[in-house]
C-alpha atoms as a PDB file:
ATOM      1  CA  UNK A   1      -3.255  11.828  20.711  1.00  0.00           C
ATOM      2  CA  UNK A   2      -2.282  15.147  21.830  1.00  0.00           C
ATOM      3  CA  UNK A   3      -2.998  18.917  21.227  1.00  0.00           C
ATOM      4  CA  UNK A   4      -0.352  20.503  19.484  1.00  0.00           C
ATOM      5  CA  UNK A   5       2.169  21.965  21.972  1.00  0.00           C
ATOM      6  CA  UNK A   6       2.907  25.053  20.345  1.00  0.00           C
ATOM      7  CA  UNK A   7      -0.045  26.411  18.279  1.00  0.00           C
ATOM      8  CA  UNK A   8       1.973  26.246  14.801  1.00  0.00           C
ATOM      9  CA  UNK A   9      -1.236  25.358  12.950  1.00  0.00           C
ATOM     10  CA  UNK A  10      -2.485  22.464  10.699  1.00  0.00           C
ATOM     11  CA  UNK A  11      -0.546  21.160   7.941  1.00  0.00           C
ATOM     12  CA  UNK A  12       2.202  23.492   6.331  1.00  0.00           C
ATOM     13  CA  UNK A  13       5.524  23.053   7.174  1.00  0.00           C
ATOM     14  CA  UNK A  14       4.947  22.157  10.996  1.00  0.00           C
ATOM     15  CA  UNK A  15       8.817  20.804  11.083  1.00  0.00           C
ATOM     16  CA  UNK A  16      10.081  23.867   9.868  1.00  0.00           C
ATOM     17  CA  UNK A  17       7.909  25.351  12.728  1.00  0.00           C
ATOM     18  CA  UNK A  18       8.641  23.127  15.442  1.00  0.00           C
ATOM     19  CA  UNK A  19      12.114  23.267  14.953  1.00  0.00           C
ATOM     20  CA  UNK A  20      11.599  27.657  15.072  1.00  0.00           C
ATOM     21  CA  UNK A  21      10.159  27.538  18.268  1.00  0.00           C
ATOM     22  CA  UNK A  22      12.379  24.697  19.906  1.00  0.00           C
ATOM     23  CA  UNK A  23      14.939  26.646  18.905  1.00  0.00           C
ATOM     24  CA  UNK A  24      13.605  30.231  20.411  1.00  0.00           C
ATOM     25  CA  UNK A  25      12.451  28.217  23.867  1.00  0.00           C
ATOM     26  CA  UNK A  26      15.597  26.151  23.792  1.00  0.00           C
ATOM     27  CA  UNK A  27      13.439  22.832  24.687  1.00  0.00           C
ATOM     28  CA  UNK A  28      14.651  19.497  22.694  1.00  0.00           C
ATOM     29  CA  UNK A  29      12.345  17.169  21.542  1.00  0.00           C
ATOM     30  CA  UNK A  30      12.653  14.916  24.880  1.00  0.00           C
ATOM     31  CA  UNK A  31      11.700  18.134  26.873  1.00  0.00           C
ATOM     32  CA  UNK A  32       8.782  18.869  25.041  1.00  0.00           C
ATOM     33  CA  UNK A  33       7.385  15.114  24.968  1.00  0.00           C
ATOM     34  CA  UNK A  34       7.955  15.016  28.763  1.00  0.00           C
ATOM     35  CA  UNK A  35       6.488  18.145  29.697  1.00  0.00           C
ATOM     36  CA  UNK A  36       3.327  16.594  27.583  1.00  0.00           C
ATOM     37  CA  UNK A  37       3.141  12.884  29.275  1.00  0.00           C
ATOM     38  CA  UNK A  38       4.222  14.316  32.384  1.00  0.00           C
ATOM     39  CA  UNK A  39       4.348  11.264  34.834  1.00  0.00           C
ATOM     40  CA  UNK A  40       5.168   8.790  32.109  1.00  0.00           C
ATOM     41  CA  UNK A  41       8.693   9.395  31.336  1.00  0.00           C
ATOM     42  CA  UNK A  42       8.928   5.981  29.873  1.00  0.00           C
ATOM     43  CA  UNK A  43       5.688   5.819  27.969  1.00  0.00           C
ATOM     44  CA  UNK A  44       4.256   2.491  28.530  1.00  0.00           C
ATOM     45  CA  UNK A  45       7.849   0.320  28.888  1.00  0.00           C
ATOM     46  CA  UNK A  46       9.623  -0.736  31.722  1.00  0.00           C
ATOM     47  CA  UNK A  47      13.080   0.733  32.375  1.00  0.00           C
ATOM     48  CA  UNK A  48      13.351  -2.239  34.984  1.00  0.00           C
ATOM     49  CA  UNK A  49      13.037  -4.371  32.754  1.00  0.00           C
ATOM     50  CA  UNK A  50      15.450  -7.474  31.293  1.00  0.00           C
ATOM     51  CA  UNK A  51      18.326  -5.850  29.949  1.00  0.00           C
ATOM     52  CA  UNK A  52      19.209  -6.280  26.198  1.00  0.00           C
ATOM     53  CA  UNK A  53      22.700  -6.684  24.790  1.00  0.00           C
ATOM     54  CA  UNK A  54      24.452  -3.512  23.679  1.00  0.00           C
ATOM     55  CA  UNK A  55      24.075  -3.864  19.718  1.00  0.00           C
ATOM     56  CA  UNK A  56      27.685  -3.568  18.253  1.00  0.00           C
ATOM     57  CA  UNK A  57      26.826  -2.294  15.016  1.00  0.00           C
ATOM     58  CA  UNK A  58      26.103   0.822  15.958  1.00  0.00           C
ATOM     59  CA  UNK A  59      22.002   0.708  14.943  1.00  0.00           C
ATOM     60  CA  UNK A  60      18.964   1.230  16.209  1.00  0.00           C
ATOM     61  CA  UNK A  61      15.702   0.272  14.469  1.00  0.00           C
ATOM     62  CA  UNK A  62      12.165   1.313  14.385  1.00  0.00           C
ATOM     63  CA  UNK A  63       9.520  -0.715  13.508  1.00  0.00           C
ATOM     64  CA  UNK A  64       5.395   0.480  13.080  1.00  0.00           C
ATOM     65  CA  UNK A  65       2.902  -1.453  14.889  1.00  0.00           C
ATOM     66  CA  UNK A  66       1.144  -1.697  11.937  1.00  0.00           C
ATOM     67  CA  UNK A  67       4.663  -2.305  10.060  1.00  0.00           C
ATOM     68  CA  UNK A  68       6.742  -0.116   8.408  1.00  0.00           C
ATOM     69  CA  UNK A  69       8.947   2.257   9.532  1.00  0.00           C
ATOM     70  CA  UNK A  70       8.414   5.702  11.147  1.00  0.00           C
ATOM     71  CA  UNK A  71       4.814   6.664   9.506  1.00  0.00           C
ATOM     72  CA  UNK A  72       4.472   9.941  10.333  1.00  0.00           C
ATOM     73  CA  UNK A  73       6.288  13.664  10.166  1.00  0.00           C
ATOM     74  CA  UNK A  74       8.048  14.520  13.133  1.00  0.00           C
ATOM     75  CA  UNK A  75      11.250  14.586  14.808  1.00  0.00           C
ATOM     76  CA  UNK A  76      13.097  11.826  17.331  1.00  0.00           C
ATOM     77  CA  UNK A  77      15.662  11.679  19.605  1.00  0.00           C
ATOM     78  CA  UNK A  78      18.030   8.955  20.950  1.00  0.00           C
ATOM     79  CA  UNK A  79      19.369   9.011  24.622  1.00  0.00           C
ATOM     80  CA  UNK A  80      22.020   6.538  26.720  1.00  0.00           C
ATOM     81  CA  UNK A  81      20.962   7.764  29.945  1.00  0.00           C
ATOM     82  CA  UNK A  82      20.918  11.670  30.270  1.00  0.00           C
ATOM     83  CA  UNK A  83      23.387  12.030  26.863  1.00  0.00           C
ATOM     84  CA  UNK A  84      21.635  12.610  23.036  1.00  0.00           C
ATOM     85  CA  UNK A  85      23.337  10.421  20.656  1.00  0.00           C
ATOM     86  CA  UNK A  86      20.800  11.767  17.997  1.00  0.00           C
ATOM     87  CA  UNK A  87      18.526  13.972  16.546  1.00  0.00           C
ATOM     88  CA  UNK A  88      16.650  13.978  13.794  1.00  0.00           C
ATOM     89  CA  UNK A  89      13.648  17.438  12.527  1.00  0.00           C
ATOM     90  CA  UNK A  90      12.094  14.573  10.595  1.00  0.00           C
ATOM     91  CA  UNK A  91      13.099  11.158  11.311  1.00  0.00           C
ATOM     92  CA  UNK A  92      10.290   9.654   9.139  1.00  0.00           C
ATOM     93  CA  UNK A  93      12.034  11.637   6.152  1.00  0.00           C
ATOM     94  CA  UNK A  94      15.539  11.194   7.362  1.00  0.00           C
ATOM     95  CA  UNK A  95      15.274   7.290   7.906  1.00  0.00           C
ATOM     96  CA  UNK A  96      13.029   5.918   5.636  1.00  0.00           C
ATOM     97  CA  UNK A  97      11.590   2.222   6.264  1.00  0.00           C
ATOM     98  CA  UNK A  98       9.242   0.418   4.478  1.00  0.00           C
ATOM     99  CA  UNK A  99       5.404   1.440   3.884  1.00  0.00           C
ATOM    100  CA  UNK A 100       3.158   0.065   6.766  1.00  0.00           C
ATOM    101  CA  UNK A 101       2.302  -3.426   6.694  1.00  0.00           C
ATOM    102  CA  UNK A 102       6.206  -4.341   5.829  1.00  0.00           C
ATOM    103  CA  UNK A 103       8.564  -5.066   8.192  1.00  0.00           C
ATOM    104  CA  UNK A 104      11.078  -3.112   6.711  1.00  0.00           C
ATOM    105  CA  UNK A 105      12.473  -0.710   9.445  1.00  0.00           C
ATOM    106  CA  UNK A 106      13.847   2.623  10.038  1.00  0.00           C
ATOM    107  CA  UNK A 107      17.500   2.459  11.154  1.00  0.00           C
ATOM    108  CA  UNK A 108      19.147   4.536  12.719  1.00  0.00           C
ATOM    109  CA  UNK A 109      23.034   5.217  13.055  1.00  0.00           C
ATOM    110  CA  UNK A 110      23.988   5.510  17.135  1.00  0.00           C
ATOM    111  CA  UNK A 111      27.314   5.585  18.925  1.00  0.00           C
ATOM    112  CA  UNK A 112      26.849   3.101  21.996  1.00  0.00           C
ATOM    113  CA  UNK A 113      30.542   3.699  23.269  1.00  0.00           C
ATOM    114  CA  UNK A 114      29.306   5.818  25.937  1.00  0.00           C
ATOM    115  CA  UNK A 115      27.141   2.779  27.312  1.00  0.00           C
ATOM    116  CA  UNK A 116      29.872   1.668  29.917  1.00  0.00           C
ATOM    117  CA  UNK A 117      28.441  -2.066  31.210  1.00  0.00           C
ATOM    118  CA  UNK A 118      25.240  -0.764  31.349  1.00  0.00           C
ATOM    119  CA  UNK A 119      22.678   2.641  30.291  1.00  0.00           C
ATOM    120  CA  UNK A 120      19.274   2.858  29.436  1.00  0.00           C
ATOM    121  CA  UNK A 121      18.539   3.274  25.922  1.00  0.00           C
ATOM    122  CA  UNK A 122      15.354   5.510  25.375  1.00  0.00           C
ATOM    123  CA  UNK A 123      13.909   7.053  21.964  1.00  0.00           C
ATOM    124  CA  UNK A 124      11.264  10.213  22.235  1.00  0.00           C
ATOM    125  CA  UNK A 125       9.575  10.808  18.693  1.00  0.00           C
ATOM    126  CA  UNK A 126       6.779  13.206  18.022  1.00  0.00           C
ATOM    127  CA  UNK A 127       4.198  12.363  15.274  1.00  0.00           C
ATOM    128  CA  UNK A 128       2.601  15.434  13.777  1.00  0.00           C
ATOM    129  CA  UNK A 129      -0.956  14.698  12.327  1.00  0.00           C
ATOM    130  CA  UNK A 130      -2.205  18.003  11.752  1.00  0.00           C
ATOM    131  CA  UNK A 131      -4.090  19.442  14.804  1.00  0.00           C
ATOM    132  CA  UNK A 132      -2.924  16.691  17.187  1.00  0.00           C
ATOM    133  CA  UNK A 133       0.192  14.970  17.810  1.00  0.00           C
ATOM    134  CA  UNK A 134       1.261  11.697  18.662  1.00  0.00           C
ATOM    135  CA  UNK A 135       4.133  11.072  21.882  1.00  0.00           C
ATOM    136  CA  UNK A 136       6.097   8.171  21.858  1.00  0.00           C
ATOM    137  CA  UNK A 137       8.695   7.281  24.405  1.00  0.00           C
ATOM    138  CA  UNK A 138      10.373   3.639  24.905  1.00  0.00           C
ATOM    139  CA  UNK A 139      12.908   2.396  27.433  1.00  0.00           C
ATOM    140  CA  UNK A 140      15.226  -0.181  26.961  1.00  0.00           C
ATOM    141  CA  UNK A 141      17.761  -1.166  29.352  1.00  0.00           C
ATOM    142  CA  UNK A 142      21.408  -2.066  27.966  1.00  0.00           C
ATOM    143  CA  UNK A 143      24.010  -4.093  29.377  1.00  0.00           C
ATOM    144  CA  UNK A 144      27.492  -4.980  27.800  1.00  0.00           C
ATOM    145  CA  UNK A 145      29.231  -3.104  25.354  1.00  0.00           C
ATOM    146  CA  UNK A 146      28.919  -2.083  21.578  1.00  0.00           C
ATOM    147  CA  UNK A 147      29.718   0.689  18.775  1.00  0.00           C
ATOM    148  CA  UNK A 148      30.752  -1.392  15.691  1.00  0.00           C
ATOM    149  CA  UNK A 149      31.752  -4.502  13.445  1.00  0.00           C
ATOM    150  CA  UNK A 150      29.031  -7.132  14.841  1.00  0.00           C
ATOM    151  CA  UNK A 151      25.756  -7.677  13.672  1.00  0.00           C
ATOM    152  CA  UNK A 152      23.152  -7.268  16.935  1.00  0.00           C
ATOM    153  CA  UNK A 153      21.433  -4.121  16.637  1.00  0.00           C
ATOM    154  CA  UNK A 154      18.440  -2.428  18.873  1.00  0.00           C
ATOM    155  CA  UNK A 155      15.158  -2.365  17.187  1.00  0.00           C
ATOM    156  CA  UNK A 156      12.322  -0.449  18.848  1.00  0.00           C
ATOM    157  CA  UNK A 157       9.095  -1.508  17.572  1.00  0.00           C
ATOM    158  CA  UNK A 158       5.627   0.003  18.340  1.00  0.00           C
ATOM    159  CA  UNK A 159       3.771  -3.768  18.124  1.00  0.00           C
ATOM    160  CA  UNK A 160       2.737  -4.559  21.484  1.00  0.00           C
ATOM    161  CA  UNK A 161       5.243  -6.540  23.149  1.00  0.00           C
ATOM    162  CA  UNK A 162       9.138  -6.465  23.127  1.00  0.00           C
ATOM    163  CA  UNK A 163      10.982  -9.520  22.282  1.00  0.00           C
ATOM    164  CA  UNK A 164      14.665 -10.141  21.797  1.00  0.00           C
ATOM    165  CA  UNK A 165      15.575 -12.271  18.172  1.00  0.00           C
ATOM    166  CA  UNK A 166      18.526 -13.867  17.631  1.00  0.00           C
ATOM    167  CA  UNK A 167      20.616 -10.983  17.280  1.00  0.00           C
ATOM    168  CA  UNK A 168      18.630  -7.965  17.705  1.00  0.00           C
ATOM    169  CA  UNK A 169      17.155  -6.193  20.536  1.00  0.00           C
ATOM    170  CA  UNK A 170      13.349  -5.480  20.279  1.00  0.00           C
ATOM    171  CA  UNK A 171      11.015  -3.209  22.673  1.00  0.00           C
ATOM    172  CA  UNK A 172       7.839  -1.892  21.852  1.00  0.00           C
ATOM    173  CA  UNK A 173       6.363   1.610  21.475  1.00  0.00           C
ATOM    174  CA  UNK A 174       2.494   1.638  20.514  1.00  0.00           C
ATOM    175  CA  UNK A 175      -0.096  -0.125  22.256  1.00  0.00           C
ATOM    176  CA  UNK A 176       2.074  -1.204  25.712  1.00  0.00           C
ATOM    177  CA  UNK A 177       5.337   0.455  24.576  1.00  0.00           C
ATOM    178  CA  UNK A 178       4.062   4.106  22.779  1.00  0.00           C
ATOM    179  CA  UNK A 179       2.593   6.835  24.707  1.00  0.00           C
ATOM    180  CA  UNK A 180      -0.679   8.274  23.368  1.00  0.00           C
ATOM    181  CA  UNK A 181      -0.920  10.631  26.436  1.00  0.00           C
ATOM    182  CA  UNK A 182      -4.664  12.009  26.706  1.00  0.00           C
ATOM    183  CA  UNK A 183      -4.210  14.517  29.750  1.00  0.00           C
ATOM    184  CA  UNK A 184      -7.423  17.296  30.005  1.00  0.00           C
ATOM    185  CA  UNK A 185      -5.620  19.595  29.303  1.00  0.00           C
ATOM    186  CA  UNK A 186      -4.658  18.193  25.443  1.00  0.00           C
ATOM    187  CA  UNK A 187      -8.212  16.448  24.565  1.00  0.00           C
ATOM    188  CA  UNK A 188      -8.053  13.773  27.108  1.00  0.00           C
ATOM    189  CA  UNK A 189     -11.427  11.768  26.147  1.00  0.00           C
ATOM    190  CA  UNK A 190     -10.937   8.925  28.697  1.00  0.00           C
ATOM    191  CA  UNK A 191     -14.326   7.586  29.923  1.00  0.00           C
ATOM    192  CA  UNK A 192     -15.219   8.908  33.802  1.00  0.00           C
ATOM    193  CA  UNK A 193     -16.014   5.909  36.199  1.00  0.00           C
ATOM    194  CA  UNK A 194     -19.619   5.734  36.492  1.00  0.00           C
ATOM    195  CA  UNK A 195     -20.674   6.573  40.101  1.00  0.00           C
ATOM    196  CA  UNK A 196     -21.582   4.279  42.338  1.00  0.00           C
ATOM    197  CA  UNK A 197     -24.951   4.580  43.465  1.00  0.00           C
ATOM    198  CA  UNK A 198     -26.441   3.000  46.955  1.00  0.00           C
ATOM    199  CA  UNK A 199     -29.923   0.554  45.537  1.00  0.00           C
ATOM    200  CA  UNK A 200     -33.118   2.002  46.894  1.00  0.00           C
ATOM    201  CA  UNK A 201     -34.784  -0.708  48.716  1.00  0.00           C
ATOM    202  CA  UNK A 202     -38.137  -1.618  47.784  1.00  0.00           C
ATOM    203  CA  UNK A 203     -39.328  -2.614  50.807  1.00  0.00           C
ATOM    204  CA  UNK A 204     -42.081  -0.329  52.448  1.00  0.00           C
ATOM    205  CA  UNK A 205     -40.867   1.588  55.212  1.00  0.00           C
ATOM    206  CA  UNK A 206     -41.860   1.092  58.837  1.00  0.00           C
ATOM    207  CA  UNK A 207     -44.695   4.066  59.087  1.00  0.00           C
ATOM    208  CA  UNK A 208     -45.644   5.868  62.076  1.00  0.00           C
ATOM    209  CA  UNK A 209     -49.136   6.397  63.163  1.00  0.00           C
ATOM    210  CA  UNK A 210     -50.824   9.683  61.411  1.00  0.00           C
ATOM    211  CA  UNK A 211     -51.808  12.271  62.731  1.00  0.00           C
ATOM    212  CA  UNK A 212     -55.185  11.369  61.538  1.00  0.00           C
ATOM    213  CA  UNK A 213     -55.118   7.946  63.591  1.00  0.00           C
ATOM    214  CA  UNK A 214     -57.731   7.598  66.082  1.00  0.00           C
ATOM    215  CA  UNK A 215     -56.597   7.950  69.607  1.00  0.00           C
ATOM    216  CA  UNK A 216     -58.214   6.580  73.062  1.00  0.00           C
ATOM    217  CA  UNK A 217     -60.774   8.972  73.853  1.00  0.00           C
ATOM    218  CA  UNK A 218     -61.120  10.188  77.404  1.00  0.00           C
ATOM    219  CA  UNK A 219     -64.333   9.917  78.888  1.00  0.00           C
ATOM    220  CA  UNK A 220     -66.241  13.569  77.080  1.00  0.00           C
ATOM    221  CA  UNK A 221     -67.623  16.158  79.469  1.00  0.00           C
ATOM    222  CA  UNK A 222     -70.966  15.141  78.895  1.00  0.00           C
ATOM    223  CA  UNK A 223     -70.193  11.765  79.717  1.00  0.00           C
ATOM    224  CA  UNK A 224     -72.959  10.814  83.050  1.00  0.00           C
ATOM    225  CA  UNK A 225     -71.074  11.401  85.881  1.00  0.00           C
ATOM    226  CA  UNK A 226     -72.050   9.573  89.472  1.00  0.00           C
ATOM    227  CA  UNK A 227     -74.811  12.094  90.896  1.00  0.00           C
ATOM    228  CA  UNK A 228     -74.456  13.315  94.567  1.00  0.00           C
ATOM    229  CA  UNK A 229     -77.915  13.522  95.974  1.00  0.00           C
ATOM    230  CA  UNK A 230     -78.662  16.895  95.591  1.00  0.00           C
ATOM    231  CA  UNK A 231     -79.643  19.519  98.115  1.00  0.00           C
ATOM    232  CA  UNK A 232     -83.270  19.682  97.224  1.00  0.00           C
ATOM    233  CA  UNK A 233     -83.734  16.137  97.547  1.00  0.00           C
ATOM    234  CA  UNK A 234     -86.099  15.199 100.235  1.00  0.00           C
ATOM    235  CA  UNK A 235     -84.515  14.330 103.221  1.00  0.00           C
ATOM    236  CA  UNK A 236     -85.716  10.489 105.417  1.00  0.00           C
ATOM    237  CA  UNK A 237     -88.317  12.200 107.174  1.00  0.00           C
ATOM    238  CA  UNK A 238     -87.820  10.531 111.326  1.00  0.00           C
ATOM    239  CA  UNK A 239     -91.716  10.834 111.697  1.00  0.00           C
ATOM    240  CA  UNK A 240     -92.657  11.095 115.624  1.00  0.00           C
ATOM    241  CA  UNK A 241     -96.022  10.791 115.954  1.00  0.00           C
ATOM    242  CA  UNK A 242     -96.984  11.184 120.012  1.00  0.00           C
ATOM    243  CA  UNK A 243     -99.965   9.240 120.342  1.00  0.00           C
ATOM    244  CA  UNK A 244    -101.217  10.910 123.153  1.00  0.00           C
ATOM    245  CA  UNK A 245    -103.080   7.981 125.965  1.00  0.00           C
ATOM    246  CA  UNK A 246    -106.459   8.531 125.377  1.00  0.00           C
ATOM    247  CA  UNK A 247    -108.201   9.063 128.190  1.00  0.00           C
ATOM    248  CA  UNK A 248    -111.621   8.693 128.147  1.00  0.00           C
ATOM    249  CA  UNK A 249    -113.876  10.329 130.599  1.00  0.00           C
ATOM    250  CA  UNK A 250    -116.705   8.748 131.508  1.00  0.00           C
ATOM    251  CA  UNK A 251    -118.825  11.852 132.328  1.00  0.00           C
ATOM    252  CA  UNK A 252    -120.247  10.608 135.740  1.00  0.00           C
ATOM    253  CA  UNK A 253    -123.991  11.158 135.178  1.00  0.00           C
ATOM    254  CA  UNK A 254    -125.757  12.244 137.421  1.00  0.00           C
ATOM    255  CA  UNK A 255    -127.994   9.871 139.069  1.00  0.00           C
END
């Protein structure tokens, strides 16, 4: 789903009003559904991919992938390569198919002459639902040559694979093959990738010592310290004592 291109409003007449302004831009419908899937200019099929018999009766067919025909309002256009071999305001009107849940198809008259040996076939349709549109774009390579009087014809299909039957040429155009382009810009509501996120561990970190720790004390101020004797300590007294020889007089006495 897309925003509407051209603000033209809900309901009404929004062919009329698409096909106004195409007109006054001069933008077909394939330059309007690639300027809105930018990048994908083949939707979600393969232009590289097997190539299918050019159909020489001169159809191509649409199928629903829900069945059915086209299902909505809204015009289409057929290219071989780079030339428009048709063009429809409103294809679901203009080609009706069966209701969805048939497998009745749209078909669609095209002139494959211009397919020389080989061209890539490729359908653009826009939906219109209201406020939002719907893009589809499929790709189908082609390889021989066609225009008229067999019965093989080209049947794009929005189920979600292409196939080739018997006779006809099948590629799909809704879940792989159609385009439901969801840019920002037009309402794109595609989920974001979560983020990735690095796990916390829940192991307890190695911690350094606080601050608070207790560290090894140097000896305090008023620690002891080793005394020197001090000055007013008492000296080792060298005592000399002179004992003087005592000499004893013996007083002569007189006779």
């Amino acid at each position: 789903m897309v925003d509407n291109y051209w603000d033209i409003g809900s309901g009404g007449d929004q062919v009329g009003k698409f096909k106004t302004m195409a007109a006054e831009k001069g933008m077909s419908v394939k330059d309007v559904v690639l300027d809105m899937v930018g990048s994908q200019t083949c939707g979600n099929t393969l232009p590289d991919g097997d190539p299918q018999p050019i159909p020489s009766d001169g159809k191509a067919k649409w199928l629903g992938n829900e069945g059915g025909g086209f299902t909505h309002t809204g015009p289409c256009e057929i290219y071989l390569d780079d030339k428009m071999v048709l063009h429809s305001d409103d294809c679901e009107d203009e080609f009706k198919g069966g209701p969805v849940g048939s497998t009745q198809t749209s078909d669609m008259p095209v002139d494959y002459s211009s397919c020389n040996g080989k061209c890539l076939f490729t359908i653009y349709w826009l939906a219109f639902q209201n406020a939002q549109w719907q893009t589809y774009i499929n790709c189908v390579p082609l390889t021989g040559s066609g225009g008229g009087g067999g019965s093989s014809t080209t049947q794009t299909s929005s189920s979600t694979s292409s196939s080739t039957g018997t006779q006809s040429t099948e590629s799909s155009s809704a879940d792989t093959p159609s385009t439901e382009n969801k840019s920002p810009s037009t309402g794109n509501d595609s989920p974001e990738p979560p983020a990735a996120t690095t796990p916390t561990p829940d192991s307890p970190a190695t911690q350094a010592p606080s601050a608070d720790s207790p560290a090894t004390q140097a000896p305090s101020a008023d620690s002891p310290a080793t005394q020197a004797p001090s000055a007013d300590s008492p000296a080792a007294e060298a005592e000399t004592k002179c004992t003087p020889a005592r000499r004893r007089l013996r007083k002569k006495m007189a006779a």
